[in-house]
Protein backbone atom coordinates (compact mmCIF):
# COMPACT_ATOMS: atom_id res chain seq x y z
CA UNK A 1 0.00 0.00 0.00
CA UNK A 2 1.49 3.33 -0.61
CA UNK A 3 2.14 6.12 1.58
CA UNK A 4 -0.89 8.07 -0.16
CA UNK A 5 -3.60 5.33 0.41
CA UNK A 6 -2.27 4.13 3.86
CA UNK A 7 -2.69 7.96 5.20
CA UNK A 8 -5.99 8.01 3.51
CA UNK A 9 -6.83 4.90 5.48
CA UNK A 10 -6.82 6.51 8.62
CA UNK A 11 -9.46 8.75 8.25
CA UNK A 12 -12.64 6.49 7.45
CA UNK A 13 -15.18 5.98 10.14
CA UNK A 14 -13.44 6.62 13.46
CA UNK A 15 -13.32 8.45 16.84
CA UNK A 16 -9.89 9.66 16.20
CA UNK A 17 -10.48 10.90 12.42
CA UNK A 18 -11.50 14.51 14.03
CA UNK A 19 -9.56 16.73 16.14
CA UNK A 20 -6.59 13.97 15.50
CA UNK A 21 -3.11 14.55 16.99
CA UNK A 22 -0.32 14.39 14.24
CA UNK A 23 2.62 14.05 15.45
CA UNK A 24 5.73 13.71 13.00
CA UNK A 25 8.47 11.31 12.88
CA UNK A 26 10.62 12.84 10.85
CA UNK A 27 10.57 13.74 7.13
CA UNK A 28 10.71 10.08 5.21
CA UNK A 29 12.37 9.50 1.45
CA UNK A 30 9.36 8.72 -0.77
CA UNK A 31 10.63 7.62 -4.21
CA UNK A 32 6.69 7.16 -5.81
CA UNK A 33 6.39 3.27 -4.81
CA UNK A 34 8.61 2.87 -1.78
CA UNK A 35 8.96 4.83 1.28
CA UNK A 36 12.43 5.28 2.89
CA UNK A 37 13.52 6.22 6.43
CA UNK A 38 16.85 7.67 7.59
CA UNK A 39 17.84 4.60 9.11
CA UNK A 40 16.13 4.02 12.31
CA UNK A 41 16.87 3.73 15.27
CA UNK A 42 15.51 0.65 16.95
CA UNK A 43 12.89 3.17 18.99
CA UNK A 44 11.85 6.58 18.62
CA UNK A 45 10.84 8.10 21.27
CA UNK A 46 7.65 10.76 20.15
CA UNK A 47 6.34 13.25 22.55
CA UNK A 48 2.49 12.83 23.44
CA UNK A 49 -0.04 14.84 24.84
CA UNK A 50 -0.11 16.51 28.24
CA UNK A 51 3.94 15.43 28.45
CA UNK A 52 2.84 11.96 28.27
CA UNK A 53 5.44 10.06 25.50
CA UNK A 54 5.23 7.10 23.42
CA UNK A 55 7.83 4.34 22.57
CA UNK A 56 7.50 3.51 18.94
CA UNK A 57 9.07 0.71 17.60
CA UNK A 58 10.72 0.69 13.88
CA UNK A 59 7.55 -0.58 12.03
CA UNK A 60 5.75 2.71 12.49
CA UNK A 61 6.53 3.82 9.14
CA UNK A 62 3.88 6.56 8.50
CA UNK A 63 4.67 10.04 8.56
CA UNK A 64 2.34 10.42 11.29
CA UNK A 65 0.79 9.03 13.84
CA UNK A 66 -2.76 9.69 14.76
CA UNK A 67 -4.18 8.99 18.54
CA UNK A 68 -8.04 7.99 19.04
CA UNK A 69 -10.16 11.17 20.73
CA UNK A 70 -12.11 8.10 21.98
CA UNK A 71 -9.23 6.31 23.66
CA UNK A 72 -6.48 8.90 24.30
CA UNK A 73 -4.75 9.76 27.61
CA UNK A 74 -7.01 11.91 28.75
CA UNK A 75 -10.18 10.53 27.79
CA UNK A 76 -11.37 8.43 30.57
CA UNK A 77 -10.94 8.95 34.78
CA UNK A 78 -8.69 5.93 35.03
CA UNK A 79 -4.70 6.39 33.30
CA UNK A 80 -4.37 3.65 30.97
CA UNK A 81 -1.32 1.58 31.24
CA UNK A 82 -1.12 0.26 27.82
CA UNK A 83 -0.92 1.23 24.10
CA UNK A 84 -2.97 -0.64 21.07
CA UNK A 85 -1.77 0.37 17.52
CA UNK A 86 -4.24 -1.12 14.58
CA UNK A 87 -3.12 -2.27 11.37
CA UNK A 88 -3.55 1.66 9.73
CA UNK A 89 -1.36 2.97 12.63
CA UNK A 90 -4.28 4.69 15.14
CA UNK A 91 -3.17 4.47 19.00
CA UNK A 92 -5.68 3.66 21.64
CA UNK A 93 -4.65 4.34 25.18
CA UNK A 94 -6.35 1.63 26.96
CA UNK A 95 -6.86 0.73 30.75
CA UNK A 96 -6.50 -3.09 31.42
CA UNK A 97 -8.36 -2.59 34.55
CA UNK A 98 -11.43 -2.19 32.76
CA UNK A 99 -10.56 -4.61 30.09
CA UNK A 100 -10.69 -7.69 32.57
CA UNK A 101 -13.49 -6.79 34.59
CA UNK A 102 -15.83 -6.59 31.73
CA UNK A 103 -14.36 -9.21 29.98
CA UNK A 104 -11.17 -11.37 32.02
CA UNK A 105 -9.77 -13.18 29.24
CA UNK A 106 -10.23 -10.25 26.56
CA UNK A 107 -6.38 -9.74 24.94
CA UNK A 108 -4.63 -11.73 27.53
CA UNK A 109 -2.74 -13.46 25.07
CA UNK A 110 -1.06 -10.37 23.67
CA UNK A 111 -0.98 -8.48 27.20
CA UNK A 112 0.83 -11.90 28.52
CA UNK A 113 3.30 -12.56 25.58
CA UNK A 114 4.12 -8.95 26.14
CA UNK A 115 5.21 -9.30 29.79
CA UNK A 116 6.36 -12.67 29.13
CA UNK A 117 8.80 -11.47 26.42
CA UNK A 118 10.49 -8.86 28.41
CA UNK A 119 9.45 -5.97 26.86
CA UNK A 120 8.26 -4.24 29.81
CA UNK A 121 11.15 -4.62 31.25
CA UNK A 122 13.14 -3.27 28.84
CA UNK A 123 11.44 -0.13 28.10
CA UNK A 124 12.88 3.29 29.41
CA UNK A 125 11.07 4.40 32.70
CA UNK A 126 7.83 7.00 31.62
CA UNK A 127 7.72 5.43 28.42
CA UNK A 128 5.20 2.90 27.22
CA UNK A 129 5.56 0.13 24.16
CA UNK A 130 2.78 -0.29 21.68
CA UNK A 131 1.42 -3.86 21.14
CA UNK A 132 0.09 -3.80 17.77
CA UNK A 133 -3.31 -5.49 16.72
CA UNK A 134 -4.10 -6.74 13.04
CA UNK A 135 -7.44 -5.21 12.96
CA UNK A 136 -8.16 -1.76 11.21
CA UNK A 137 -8.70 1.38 13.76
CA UNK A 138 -12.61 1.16 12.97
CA UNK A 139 -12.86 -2.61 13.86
CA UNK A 140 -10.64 -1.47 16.96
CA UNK A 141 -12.25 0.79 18.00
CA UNK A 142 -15.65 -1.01 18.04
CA UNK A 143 -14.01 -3.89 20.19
CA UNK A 144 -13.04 -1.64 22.51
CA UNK A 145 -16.09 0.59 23.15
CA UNK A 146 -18.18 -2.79 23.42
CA UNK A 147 -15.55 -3.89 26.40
CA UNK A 148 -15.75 -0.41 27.79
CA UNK A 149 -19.98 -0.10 27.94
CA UNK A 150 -19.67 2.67 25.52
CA UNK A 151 -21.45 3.65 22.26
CA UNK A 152 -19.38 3.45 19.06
CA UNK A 153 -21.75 4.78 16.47
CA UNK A 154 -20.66 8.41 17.03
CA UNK A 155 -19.00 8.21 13.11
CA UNK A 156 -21.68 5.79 12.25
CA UNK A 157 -19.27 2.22 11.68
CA UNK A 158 -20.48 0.50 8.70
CA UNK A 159 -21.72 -2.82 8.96
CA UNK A 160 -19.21 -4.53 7.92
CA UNK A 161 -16.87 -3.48 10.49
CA UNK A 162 -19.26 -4.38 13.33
CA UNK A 163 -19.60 -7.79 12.06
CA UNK A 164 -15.97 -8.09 11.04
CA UNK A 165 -15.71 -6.45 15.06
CA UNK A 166 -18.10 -9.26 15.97
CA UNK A 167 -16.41 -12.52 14.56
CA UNK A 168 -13.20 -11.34 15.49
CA UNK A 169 -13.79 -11.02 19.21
CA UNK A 170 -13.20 -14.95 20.05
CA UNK A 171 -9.54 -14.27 18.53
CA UNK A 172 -9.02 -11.85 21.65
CA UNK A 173 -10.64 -14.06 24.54
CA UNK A 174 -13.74 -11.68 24.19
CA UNK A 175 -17.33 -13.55 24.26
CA UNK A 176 -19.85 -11.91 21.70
CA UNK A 177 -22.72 -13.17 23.65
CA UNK A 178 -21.26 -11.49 26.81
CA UNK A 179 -21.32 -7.78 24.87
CA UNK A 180 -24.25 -8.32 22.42
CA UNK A 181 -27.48 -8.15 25.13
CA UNK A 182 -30.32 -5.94 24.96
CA UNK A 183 -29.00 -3.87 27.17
CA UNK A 184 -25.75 -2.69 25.29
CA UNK A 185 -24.87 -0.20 22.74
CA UNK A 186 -23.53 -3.12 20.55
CA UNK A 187 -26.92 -5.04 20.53
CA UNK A 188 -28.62 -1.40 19.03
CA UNK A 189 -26.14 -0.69 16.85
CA UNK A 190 -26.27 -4.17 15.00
CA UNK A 191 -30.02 -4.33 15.24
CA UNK A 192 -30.43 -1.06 13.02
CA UNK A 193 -28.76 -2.72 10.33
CA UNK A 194 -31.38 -6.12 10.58
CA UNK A 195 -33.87 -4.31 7.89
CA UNK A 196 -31.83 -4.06 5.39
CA UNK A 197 -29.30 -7.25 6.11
CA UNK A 198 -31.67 -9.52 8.13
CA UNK A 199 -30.02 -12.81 6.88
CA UNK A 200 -26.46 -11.47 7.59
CA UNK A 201 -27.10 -10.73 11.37
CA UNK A 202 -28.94 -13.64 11.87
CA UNK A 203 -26.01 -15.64 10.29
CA UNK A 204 -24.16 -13.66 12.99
CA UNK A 205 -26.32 -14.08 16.05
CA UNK A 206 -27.04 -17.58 15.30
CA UNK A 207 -22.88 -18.80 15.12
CA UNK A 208 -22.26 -17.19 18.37
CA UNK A 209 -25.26 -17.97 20.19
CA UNK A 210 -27.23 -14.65 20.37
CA UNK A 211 -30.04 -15.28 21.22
CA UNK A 212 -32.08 -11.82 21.88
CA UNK A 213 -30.46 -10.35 18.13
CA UNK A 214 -31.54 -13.76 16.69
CA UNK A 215 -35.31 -13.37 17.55
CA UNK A 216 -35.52 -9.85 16.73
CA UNK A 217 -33.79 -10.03 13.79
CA UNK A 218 -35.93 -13.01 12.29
CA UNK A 219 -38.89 -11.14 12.03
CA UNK A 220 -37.14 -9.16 9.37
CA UNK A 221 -36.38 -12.66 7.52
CA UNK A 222 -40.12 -13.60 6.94
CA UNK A 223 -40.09 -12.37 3.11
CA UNK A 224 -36.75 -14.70 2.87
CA UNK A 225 -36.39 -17.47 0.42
CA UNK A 226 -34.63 -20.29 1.70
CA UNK A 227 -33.07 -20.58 -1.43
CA UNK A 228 -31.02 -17.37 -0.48
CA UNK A 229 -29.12 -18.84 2.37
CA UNK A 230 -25.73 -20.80 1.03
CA UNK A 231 -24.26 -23.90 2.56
CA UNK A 232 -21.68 -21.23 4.57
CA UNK A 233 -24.25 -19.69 6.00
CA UNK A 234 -26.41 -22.55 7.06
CA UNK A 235 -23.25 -23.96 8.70
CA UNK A 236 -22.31 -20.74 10.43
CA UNK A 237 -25.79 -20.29 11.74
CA UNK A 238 -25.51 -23.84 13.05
CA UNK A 239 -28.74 -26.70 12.71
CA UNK A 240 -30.91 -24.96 15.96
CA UNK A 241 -31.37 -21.91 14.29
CA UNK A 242 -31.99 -22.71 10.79
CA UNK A 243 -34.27 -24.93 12.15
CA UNK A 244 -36.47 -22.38 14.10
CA UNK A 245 -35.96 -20.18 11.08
CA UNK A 246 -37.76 -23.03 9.01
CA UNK A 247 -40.37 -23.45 11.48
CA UNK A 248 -41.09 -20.18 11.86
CA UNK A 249 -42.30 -20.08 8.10
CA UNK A 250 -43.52 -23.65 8.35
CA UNK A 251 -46.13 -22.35 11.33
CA UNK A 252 -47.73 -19.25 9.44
CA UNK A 253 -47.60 -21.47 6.49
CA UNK A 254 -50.26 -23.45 8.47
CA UNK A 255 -51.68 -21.06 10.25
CA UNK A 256 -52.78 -19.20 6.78
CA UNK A 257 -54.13 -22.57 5.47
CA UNK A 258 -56.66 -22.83 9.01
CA UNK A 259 -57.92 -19.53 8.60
CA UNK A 260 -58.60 -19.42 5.10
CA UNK A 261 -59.78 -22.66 4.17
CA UNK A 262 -62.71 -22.42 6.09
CA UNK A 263 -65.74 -20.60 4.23
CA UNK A 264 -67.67 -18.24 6.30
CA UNK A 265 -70.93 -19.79 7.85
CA UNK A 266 -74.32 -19.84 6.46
CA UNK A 267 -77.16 -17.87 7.37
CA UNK A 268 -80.63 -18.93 8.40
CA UNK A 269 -82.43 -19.28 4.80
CA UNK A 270 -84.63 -16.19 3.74
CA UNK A 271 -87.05 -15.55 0.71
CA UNK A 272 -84.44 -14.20 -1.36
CA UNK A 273 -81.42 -16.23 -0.46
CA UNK A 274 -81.51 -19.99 0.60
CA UNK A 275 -78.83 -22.23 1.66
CA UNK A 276 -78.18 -23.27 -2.33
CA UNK A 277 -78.06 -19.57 -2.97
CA UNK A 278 -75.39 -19.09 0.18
CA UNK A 279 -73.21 -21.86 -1.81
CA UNK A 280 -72.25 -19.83 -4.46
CA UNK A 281 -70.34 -17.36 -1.68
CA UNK A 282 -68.60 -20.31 -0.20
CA UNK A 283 -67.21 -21.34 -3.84
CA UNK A 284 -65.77 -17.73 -4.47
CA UNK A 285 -64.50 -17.97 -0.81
CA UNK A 286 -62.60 -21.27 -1.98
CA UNK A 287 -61.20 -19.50 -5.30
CA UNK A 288 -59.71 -16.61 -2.94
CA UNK A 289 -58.27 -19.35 -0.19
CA UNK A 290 -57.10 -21.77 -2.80
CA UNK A 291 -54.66 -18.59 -4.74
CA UNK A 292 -53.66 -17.15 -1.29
CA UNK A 293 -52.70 -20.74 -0.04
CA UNK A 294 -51.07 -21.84 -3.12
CA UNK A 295 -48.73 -18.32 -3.56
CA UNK A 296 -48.72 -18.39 0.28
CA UNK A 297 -45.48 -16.24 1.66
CA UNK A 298 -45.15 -15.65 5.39
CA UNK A 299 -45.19 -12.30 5.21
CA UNK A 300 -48.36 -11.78 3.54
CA UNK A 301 -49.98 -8.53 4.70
CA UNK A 302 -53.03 -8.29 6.28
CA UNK A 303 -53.94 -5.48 3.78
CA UNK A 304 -52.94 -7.91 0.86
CA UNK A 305 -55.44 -10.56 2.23
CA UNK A 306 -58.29 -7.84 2.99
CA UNK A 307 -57.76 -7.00 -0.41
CA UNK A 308 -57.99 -10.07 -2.00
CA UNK A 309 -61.26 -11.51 -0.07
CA UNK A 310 -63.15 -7.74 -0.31
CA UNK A 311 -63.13 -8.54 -4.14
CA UNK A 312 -66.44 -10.84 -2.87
CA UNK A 313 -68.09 -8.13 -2.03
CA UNK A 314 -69.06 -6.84 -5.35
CA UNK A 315 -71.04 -10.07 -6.15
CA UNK A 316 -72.94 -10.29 -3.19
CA UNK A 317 -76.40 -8.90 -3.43
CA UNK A 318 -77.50 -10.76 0.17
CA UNK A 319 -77.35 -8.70 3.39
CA UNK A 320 -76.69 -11.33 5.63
CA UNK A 321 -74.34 -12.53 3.52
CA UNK A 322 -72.50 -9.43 3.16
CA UNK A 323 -72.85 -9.80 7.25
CA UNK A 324 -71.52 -13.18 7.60
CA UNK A 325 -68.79 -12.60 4.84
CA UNK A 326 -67.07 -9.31 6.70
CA UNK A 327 -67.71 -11.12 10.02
CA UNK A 328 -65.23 -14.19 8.64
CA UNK A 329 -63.16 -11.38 6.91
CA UNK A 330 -62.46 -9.72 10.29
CA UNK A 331 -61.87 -13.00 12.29
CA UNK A 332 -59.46 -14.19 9.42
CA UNK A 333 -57.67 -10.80 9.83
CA UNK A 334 -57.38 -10.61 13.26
CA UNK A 335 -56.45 -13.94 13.98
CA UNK A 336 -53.60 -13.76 11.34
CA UNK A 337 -52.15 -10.52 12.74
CA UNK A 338 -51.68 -12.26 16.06
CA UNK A 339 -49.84 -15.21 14.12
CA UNK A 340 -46.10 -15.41 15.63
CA UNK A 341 -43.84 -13.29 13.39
CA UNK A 342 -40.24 -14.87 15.08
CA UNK A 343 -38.31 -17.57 16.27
């Protein structure tokens, strides 16, 4: 990546993207593909906000380096004794307090081999050494807030990062399930997305066991063709939810074919309309059931199947069958409205 696009990288959808601090490293050779450094030292020692400085190690090759206004020094009551960098070069001053007591195992791995190794040790008192995370500074970032009980959607975070955020957690010790309640900024944040990418977040929320996101989201999945959903998603989403997902339509399936299939009742016989007379109502009624059942989706609007029975109306000369017909229209209606619409 050159040094254009990797600078550019650094300013899509993140905390630190306004009011950043720059601070330069020194003025690099840049020879149109390649960017060259003065030969390095093997740290460089920047200074940081509020007299606070950084150790940064020789792979820092940017021109600058820009610190998240989310997760900076200053930002948060408790002094953080640790620096992330993500893979575009964004620092986040982070408090591994917090970390654990949200979430105990969350980047222990990285936090350990970095005591384990030494490095601690060996850097200069008042100075800190950045452990460096292979995730972008918007996928970061959402990690982070999520482990801190914080909102993220200040920049609005695409959705894409938040589920590239969400399947990456297990790689840092961190338990989706744990973060991803209906309590949590996460949960809303993911959930706003479910009308326009229901079968992606229920992919999501069924693999890792979310229960809450799974039900809400499936009643955005009832227009869904199973057809849609690839043998990578099915496997992600694991047997128990595809399963309710297929008995969910399965049940309104049914539930359409009870209500509709049964003709409205006859009325007492009168001068003008006996019960041979009333039979011609329940054979229209039929027609109507038989095309609704046959093109049956499980999302079929109540407005859709008002429309289609009213059409009976026109015919109808009877009174009381006019009666009995919106009576059954109503109940149909009603009853189908209350029909369960998730897992």
């Amino acid at each position: 990546m050159d040094l254009d696009s990797r600078t550019m990288a650094t300013s899509l959808y993140h905390d630190s993207f306004e009011n950043s601090q720059p601070t330069a490293l020194g003025p690099p050779a840049y020879d149109g593909e390649n960017l060259h450094r003065p030969s390095p030292s093997p740290t460089v020692q920047v200074g940081g906000p509020a007299g606070l400085t950084e150790l940064l190690t020789p792979e820092f090759e940017l021109q600058t380096i820009v610190i998240s206004t989310a997760f900076n020094p200053e930002t948060h009551e408790t002094e953080p004794d640790i620096i992330f960098s993500s893979s575009d070069c964004v620092l986040f001053y982070v408090d591994t307090q917090t970390i654990t007591r949200t979430s105990p195992n969350a980047f222990q791995e990285l936090i350990s081999a970095f005591h384990y190794g030494g490095a601690e040790n060996d850097t200069p008192a008042g100075l800190r050494t950045i452990i460096p995370i292979s995730e972008s500074s918007v996928v970061l970032n959402i990690i982070l807030h999520s482990l801190y009980a914080s909102p993220c959607t200040q920049h609005s975070p695409p959705f894409r990062a938040l589920v590239e955020a969400v399947y990456n957690m297990p790689l840092y010790g961190i338990s989706p399930g744990t973060h991803i309640t209906r309590t949590t900024y996460l949960y809303a944040a993911l959930l706003a997305y479910a009308p326009i990418y229901p079968l992606v977040l229920y992919t999501l929320a069924g693999q890792h066991k979310i229960h809450d996101l799974a039900v809400a989201t499936s009643s955005h999945l009832l227009s869904c063709s199973f057809f849609s959903i690839t043998d990578e998603m099915a496997e992600r989403m694991g047997s128990i939810y595809l399963k309710r997902l297929l008995e969910l339509h399965l049940g309104r399936f049914n539930s359409l074919k009870e209500l509709v299939l049964s003709p409205p009742p006859p009325h007492l016989p009168t001068k003008d309309c006996s019960l041979i007379d009333q039979k011609g109502l329940t054979r229209a009624w039929a027609l109507v059931s038989a095309y609704l059942v046959w093109d049956a989706r499980a999302d079929l609007s109540t407005h859709n199947m008002k429309l289609a029975f009213s059409a009976l109306t026109k015919d109808v000369t009877c009174k009381e069958c006019n009666n009995c017909l919106e009576y059954k229209l109503q109940e149909v209606i009603m009853k189908w409205a209350s029909v369960k619409r998730t897992i």
